[in-house]
C-alpha atoms as a PDB file:
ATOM      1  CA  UNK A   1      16.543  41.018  28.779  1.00  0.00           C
ATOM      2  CA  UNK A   2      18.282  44.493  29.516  1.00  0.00           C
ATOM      3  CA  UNK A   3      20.996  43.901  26.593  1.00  0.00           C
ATOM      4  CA  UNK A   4      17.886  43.767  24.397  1.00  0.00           C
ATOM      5  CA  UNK A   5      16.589  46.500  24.955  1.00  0.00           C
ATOM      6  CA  UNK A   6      20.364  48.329  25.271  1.00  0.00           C
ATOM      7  CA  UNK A   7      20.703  46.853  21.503  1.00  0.00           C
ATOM      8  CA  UNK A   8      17.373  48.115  20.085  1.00  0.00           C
ATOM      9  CA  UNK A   9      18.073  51.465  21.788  1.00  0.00           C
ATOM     10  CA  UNK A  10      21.220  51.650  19.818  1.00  0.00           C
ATOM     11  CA  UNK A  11      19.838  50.416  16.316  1.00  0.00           C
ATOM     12  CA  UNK A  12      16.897  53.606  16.513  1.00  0.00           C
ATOM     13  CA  UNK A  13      19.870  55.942  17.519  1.00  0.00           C
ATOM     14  CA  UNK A  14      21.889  54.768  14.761  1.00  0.00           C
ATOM     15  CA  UNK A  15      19.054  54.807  12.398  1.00  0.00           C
ATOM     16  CA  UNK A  16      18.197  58.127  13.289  1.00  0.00           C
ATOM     17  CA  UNK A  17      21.336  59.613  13.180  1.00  0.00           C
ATOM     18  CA  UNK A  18      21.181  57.738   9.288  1.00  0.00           C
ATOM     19  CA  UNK A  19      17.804  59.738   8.654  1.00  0.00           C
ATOM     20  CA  UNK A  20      18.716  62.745   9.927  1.00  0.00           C
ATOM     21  CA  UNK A  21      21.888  62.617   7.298  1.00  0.00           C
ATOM     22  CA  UNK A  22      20.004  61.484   4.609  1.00  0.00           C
ATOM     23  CA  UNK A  23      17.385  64.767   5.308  1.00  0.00           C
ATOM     24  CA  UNK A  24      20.135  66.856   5.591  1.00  0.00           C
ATOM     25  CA  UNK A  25      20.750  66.057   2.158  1.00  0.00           C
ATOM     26  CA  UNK A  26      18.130  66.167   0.644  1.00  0.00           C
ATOM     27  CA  UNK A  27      16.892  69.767   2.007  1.00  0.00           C
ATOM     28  CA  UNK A  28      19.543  71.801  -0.071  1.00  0.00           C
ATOM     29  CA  UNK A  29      18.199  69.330  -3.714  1.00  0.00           C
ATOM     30  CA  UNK A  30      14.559  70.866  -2.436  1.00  0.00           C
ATOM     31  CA  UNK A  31      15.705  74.347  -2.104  1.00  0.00           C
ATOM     32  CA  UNK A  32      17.458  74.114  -5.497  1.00  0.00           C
ATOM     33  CA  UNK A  33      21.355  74.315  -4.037  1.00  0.00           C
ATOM     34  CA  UNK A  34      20.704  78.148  -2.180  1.00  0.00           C
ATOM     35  CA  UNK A  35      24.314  79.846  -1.340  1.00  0.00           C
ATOM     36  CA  UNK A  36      23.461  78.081   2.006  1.00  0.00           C
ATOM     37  CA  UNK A  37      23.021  74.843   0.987  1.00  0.00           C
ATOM     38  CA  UNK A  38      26.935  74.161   0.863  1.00  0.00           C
ATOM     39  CA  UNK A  39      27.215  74.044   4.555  1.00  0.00           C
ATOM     40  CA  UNK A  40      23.794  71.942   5.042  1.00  0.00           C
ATOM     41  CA  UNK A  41      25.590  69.623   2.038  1.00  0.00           C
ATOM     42  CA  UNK A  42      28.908  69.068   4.196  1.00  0.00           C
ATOM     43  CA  UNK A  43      26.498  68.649   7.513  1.00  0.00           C
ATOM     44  CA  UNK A  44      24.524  66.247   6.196  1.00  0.00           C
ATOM     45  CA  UNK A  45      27.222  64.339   4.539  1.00  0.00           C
ATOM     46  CA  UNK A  46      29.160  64.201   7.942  1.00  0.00           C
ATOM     47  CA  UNK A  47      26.576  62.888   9.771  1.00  0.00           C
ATOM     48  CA  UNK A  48      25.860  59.987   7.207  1.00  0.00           C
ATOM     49  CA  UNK A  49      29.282  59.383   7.559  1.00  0.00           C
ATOM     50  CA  UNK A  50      28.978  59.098  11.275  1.00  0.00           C
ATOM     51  CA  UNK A  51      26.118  56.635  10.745  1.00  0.00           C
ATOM     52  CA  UNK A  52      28.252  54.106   8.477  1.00  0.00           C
ATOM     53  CA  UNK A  53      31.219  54.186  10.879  1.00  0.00           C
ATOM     54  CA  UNK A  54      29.478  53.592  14.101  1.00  0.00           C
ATOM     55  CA  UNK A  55      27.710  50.720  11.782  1.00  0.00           C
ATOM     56  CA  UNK A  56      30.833  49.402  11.196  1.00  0.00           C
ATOM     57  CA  UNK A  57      32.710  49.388  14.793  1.00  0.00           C
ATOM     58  CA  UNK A  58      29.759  48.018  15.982  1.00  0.00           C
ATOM     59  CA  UNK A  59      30.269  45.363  13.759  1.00  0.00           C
ATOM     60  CA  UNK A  60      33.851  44.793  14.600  1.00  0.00           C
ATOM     61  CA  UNK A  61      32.615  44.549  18.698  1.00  0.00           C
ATOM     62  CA  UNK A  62      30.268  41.713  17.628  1.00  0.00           C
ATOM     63  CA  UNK A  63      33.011  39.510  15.745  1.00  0.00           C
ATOM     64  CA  UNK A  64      36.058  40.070  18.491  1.00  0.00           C
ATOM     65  CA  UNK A  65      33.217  39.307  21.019  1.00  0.00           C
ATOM     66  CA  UNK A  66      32.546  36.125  19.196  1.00  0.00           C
ATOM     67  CA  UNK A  67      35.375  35.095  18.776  1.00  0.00           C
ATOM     68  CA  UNK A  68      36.681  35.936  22.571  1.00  0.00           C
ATOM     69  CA  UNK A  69      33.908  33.212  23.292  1.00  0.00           C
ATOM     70  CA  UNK A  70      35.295  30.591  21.224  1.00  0.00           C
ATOM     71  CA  UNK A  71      33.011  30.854  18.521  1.00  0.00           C
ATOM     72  CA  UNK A  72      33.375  30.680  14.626  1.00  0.00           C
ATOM     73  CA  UNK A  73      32.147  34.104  12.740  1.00  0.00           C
ATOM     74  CA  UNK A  74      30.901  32.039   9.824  1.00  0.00           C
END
């Protein structure tokens, strides 16, 4: 029951950690690429990037976990 709710935990941190990339983003499109927009551009873009990787080592811990067990991945 508690690694349930550890997991879900995770998922809304990673997804907002997604969001708050993709806003990033988006702000400089809205404020039609402002001299500061650059640095809100390379902000936003790192923490998308954050998202995706975490994503995928999270992914990796679930197969090796599976197969430590003895199980099949597919």
């Amino acid at each position: 029951m508690m690694t349930a709710f550890v997991t879900k935990t995770i998922q809304q941190i990673r997804g907002l950690i997604i969001l708050g990339g993709f806003v990033l983003l988006a702000i400089p499109f809205a404020l039609i690429l402002s001299g500061t927009a650059f640095i809100v551009i390379l902000i936003g873009i790192g923490l998308f990037v954050a998202g995706v990787t975490w994503k995928k080592i999270l992914w990796i811990r679930i197969k090796l976990s599976i197969l430590k067990r003895g199980g099949q991945l597919w």
